[in-house]
Structure formats: structure tokens, C-alpha cells
C-alpha atoms as a PDB file:
ATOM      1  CA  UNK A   1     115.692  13.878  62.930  1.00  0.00           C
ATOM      2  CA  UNK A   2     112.777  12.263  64.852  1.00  0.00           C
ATOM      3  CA  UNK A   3     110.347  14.692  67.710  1.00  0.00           C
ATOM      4  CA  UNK A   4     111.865  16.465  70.012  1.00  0.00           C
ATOM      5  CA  UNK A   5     114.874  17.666  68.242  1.00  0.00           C
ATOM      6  CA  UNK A   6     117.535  19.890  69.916  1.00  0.00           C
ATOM      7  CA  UNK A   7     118.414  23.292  69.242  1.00  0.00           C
ATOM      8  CA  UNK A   8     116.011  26.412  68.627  1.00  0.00           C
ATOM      9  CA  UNK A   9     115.434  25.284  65.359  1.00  0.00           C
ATOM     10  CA  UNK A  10     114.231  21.979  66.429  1.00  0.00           C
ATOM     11  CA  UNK A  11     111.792  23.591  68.974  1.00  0.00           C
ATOM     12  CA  UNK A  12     109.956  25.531  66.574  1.00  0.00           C
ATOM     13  CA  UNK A  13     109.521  22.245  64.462  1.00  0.00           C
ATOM     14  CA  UNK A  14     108.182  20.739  67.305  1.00  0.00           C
ATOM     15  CA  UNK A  15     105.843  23.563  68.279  1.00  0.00           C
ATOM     16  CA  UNK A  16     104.357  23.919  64.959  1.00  0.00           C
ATOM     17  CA  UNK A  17     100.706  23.377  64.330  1.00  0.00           C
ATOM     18  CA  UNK A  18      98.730  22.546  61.313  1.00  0.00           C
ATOM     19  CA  UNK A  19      98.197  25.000  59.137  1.00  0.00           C
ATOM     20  CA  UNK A  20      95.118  27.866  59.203  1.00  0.00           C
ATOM     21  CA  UNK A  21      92.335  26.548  56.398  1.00  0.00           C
ATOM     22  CA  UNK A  22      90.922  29.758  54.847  1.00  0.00           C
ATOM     23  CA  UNK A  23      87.619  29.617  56.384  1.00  0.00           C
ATOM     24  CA  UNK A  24      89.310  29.636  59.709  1.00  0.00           C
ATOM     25  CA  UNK A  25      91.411  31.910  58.837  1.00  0.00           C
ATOM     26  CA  UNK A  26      88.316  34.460  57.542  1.00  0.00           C
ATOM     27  CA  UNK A  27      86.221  34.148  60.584  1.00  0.00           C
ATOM     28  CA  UNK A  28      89.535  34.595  62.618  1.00  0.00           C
ATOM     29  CA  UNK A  29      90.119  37.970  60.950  1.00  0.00           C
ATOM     30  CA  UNK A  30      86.632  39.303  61.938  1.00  0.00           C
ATOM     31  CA  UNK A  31      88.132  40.579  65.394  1.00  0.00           C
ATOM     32  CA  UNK A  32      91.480  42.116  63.697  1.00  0.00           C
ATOM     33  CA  UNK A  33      92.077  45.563  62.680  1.00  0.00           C
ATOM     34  CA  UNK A  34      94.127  46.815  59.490  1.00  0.00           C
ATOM     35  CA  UNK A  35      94.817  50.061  58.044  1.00  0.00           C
ATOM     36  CA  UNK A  36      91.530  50.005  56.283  1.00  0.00           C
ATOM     37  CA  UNK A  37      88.660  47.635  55.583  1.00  0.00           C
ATOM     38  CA  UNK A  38      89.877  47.129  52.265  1.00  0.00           C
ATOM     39  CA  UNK A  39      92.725  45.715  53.440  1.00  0.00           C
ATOM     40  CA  UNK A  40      90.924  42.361  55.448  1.00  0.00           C
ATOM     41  CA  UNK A  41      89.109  41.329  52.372  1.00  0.00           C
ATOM     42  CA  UNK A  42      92.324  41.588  50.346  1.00  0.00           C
ATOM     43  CA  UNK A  43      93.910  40.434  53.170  1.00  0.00           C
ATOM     44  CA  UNK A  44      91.533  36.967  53.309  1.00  0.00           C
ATOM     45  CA  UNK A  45      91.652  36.503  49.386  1.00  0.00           C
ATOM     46  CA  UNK A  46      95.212  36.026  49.553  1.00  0.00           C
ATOM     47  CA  UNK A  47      95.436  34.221  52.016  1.00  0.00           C
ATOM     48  CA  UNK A  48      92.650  31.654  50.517  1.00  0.00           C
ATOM     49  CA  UNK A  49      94.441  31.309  47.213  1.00  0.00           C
ATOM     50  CA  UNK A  50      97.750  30.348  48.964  1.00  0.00           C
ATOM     51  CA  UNK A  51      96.603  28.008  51.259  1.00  0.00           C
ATOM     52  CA  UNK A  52      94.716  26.382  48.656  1.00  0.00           C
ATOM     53  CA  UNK A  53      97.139  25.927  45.429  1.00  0.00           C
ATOM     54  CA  UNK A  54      99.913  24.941  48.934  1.00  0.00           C
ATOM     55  CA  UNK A  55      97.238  22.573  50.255  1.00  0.00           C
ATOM     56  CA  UNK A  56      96.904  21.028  46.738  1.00  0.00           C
ATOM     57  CA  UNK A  57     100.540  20.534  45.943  1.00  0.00           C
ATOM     58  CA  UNK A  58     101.634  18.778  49.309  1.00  0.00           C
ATOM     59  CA  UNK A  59     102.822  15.797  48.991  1.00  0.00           C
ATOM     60  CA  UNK A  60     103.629  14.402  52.749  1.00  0.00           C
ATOM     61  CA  UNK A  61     102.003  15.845  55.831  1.00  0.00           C
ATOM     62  CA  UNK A  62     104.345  15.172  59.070  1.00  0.00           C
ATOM     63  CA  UNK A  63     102.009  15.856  62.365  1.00  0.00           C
ATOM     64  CA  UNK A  64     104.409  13.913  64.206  1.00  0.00           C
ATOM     65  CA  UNK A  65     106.049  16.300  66.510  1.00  0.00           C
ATOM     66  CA  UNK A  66     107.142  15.808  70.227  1.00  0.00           C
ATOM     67  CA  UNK A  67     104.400  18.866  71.224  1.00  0.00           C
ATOM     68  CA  UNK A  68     100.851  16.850  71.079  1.00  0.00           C
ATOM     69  CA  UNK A  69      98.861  20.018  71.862  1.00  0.00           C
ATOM     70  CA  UNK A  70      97.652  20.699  67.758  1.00  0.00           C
ATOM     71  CA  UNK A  71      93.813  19.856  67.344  1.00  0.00           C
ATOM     72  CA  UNK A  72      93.195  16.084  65.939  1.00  0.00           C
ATOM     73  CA  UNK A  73      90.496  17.581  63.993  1.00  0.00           C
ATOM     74  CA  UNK A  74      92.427  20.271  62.702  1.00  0.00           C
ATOM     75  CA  UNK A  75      94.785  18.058  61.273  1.00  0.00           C
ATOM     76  CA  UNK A  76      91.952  15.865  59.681  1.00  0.00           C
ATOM     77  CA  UNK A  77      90.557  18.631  58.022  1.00  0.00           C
ATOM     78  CA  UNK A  78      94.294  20.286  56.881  1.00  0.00           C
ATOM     79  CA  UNK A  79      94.063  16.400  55.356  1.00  0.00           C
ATOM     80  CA  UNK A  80      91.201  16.747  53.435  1.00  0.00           C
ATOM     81  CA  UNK A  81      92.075  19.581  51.233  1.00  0.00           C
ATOM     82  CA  UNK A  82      95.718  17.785  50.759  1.00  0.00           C
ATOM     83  CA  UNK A  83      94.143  16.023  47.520  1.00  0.00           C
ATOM     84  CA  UNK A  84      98.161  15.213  46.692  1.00  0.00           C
ATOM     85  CA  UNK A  85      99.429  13.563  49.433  1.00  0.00           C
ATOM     86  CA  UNK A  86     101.324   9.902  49.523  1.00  0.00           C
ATOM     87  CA  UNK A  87     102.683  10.186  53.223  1.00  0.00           C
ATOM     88  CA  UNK A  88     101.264  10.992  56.218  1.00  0.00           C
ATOM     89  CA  UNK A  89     102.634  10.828  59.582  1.00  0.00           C
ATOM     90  CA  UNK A  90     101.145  11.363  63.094  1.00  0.00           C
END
């Protein structure tokens, strides 16, 4: 299946952006509000660790999808902490 696929499933393909790198992802969380402080920092370790070991274990990135709107350098950075990856598409 190529860009713009049909279907609801093929929209949210489509639509999806490159993924949140952890220090995005920190500074993002500085204007949200969990149950309790503890919670964000807990909250932001997690999330580092999975993005990174996922980041390190891709093997083909696919930012080719019908919905151009995703951030160039987003994707070039979401790139550079792919250290496994033999395909790339855009």
C-alpha cells in the first residue's frame, strides 16, 4: 500500500508523525499536570528508555505518507538516533 491509503486505518497511517525524541518529549511535559510530581519524572524516564532501546532497534524509517505536514527536521533528528537503520523512505 503506497500514501494515501483508503479506509480509517489508512488515514491514521497517513496522519502519523515522527516520533517524540525524549528531550522533546521532557520539555513538552513541563506544562502538563499528573496526579503528583512524582509521577512526570517517572513519567519522562520511561518514556526516555523506550524511545531510545525503539530508536536503536529500527530498522526502516517510512516518512513517506500522503500528509506532508510532519517537521523535515524532526524527521532528521528521529534519523539520527536510528543507529540501525538500512531503509529510509521520504
Amino acid at each position: 500500500m503506497g500514501p494515501n491509503r483508503a479506509g480509517v486505518h489508512g488515514k491514521l497511517q497517513d496522519a502519523r508523525r515522527p516520533p517524540i525524541l525524549p528531550d522533546d518529549f521532557e520539555r513538552d511535559m513541563e506544562t502538563k499536570a499528573l496526579t503528583n510530581g512524582k509521577d512526570k519524572e517517572v513519567v519522562i524516564k520511561l518514556q526516555r528508555e523506550v524511545a531510545t532501546t525503539v530508536l536503536g532497534g529500527v530498522e526502516s524509517l517510512d516518512f513517506s505518507s500522503g500528509d506532508r505536514h510532519h517537521d523535515s527536521t524532526q524527521c532528521t533528528r528521529v534519523r539520527s538516533r536510528a543507529k540501525s537503520v538500512r531503509e529510509r523512505r521520504e
